[in-house]
Protein backbone atom coordinates (compact mmCIF):
# COMPACT_ATOMS: atom_id res chain seq x y z
CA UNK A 1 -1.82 36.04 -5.27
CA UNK A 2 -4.26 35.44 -2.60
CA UNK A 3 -6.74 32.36 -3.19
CA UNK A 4 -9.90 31.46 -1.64
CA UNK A 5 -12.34 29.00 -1.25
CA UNK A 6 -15.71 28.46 1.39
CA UNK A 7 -17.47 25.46 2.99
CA UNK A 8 -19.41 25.49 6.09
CA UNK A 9 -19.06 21.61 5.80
CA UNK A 10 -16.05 21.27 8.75
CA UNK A 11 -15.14 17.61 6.79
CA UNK A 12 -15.05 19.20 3.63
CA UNK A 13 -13.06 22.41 4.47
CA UNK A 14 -10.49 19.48 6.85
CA UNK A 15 -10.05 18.16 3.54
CA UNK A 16 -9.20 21.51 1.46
CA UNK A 17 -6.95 22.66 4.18
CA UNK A 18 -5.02 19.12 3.76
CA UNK A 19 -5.08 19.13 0.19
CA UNK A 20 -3.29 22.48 0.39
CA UNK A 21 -0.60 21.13 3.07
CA UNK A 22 0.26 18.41 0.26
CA UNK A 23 0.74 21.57 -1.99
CA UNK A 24 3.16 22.62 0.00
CA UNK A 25 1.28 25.57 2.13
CA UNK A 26 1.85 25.31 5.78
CA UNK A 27 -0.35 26.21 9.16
CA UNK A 28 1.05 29.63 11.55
CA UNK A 29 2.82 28.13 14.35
CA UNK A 30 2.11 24.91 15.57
CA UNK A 31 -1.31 24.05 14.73
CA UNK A 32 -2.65 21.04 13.25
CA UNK A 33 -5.74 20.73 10.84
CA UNK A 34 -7.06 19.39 14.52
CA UNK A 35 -7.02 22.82 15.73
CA UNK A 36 -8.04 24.46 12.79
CA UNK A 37 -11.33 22.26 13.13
CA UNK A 38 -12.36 22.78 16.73
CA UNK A 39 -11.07 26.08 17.30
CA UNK A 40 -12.49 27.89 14.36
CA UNK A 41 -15.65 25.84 13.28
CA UNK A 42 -16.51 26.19 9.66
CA UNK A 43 -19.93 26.85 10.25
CA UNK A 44 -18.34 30.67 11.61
CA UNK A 45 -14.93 30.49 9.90
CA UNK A 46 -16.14 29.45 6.04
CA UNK A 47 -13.34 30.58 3.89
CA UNK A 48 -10.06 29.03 3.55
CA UNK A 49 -7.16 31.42 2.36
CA UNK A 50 -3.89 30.91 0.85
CA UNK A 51 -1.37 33.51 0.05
CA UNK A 52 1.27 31.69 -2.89
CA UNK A 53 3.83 34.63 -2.05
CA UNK A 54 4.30 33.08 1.80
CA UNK A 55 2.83 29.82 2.06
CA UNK A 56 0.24 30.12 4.56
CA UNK A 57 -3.45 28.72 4.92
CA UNK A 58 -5.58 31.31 6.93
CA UNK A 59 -9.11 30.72 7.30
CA UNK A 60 -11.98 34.00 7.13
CA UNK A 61 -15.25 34.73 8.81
CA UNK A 62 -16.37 36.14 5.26
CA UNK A 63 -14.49 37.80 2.24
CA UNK A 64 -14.18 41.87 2.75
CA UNK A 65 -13.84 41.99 -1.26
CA UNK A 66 -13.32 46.14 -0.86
CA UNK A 67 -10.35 45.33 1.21
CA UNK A 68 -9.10 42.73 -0.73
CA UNK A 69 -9.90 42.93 -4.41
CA UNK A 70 -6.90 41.22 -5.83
CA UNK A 71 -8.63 37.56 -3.93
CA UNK A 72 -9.84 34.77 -6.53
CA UNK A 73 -12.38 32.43 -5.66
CA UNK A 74 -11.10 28.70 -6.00
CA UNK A 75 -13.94 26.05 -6.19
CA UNK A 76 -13.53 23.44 -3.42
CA UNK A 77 -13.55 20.47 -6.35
CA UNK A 78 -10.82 22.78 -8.03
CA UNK A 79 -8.35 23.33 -5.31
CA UNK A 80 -5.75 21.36 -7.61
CA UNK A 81 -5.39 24.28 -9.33
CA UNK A 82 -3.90 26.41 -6.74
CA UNK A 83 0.21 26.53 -7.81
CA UNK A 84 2.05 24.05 -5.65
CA UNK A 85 3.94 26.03 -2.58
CA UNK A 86 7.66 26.31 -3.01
CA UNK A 87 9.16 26.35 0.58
CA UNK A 88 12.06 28.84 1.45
CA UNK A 89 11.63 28.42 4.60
CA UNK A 90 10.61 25.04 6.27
CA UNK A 91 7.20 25.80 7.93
CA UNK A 92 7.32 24.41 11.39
CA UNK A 93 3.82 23.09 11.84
CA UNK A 94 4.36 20.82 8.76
CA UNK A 95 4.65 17.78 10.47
CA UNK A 96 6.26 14.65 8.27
CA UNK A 97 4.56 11.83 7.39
CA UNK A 98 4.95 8.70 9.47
CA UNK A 99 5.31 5.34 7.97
CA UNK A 100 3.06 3.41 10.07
CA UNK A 101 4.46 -0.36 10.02
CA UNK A 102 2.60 -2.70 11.82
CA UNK A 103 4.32 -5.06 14.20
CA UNK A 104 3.41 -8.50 14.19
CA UNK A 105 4.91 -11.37 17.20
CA UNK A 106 6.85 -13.94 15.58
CA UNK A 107 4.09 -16.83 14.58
CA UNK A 108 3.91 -19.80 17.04
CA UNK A 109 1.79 -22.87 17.47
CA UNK A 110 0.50 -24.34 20.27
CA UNK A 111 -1.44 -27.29 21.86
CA UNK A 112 -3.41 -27.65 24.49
CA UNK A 113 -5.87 -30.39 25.57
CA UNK A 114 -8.96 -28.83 26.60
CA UNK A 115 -11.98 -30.06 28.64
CA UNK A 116 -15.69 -29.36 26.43
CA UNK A 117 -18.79 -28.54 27.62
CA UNK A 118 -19.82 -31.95 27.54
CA UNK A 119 -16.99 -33.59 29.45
CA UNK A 120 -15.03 -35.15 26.94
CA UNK A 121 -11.07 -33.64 26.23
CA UNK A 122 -10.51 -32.41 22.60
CA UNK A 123 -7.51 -31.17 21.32
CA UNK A 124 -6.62 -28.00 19.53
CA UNK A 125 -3.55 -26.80 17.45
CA UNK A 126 -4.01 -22.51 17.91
CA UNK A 127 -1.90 -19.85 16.62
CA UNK A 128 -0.72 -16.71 18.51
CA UNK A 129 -3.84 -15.86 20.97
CA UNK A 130 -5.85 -12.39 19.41
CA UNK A 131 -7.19 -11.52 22.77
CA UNK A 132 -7.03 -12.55 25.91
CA UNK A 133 -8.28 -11.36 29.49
CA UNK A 134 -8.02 -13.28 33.04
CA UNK A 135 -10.66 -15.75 32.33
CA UNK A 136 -10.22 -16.37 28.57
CA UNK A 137 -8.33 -16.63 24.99
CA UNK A 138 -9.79 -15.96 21.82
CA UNK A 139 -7.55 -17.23 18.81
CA UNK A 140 -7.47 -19.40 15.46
CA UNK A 141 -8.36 -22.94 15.98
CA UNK A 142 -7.02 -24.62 12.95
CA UNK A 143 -9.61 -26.70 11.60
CA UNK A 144 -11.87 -25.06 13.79
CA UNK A 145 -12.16 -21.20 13.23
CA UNK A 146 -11.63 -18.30 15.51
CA UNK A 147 -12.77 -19.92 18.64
CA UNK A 148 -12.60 -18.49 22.57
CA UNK A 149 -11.13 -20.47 25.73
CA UNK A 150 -12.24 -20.58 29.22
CA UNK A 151 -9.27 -21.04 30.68
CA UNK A 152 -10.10 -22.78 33.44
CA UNK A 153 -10.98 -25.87 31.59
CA UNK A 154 -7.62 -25.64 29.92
CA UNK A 155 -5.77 -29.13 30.93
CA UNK A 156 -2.42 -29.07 29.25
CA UNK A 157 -0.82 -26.69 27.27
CA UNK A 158 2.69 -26.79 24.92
CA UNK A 159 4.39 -25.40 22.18
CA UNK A 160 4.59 -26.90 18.87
């Protein structure tokens, strides 16, 4: 059976064409939803198709209902409804889902003595530095906040 729904909204018809991918329907070749979105923009290409006998999404300038009668109009809210996709055969455009796992440096404190604006040295206890450029550091202070360094007036530095 060949389903079908239309959105001129390029967001909105993004999202249909994702939802459907999580069904288990698959893009020809190796596009992405990326392509689908710039090279076909939904305000000329409105209808998203999906045949259930082969597992494709196909998207549609319009809907020539004499040629194909057998089509049934999905609301956009109501794509859930579309049978899930079996695959037979894996479709190679279906790219897997990466587990994104950030990477944080091992924690570390250090000291430094550091000369203020008004002359006088303070001392600060920081964590790992946030940012940091050629003239300055920007990390956590403790006690003191997320605080940036000339480092130029930096005076001694250690590990604790």
């Amino acid at each position: 059976m060949l389903y079908y729904t239309s959105t001129k909204n390029p967001i909105a018809r993004a999202g249909i064409i994702r939802q459907l991918m999580d069904k288990g329907y698959g893009l020809f070749g190796n596009l992405t939803v990326s392509d689908y979105f710039t090279r076909w923009p939904a305000c000329v290409w409105p209808v998203v198709q999906v045949d259930d006998k082969y597992g494709y999404i196909d998207l549609r300038q319009g809907i020539p209902e004499v040629e194909l009668p057998d089509l049934v109009l999905v609301s956009s809210k109501k794509i859930y409804s579309i049978p899930n996709f079996k695959l037979r055969i894996p479709v190679t455009s279906r790219k897997e889902k990466l587990e994104i796992i950030p990477v944080f440096p091992p924690s570390a404190k250090y000291g430094f003595s550091y000369r203020t604006v008004d002359g006088r040295n303070g001392y600060y206890t920081i964590s790992n530095p946030i940012s940091s450029n050629q003239d300055s550091i920007t990390t956590y202070a403790f006690g003191h906040g997320i605080r940036t360094f000339k480092k130029s007036k930096i005076r001694g530095f250690c590990r604790v």
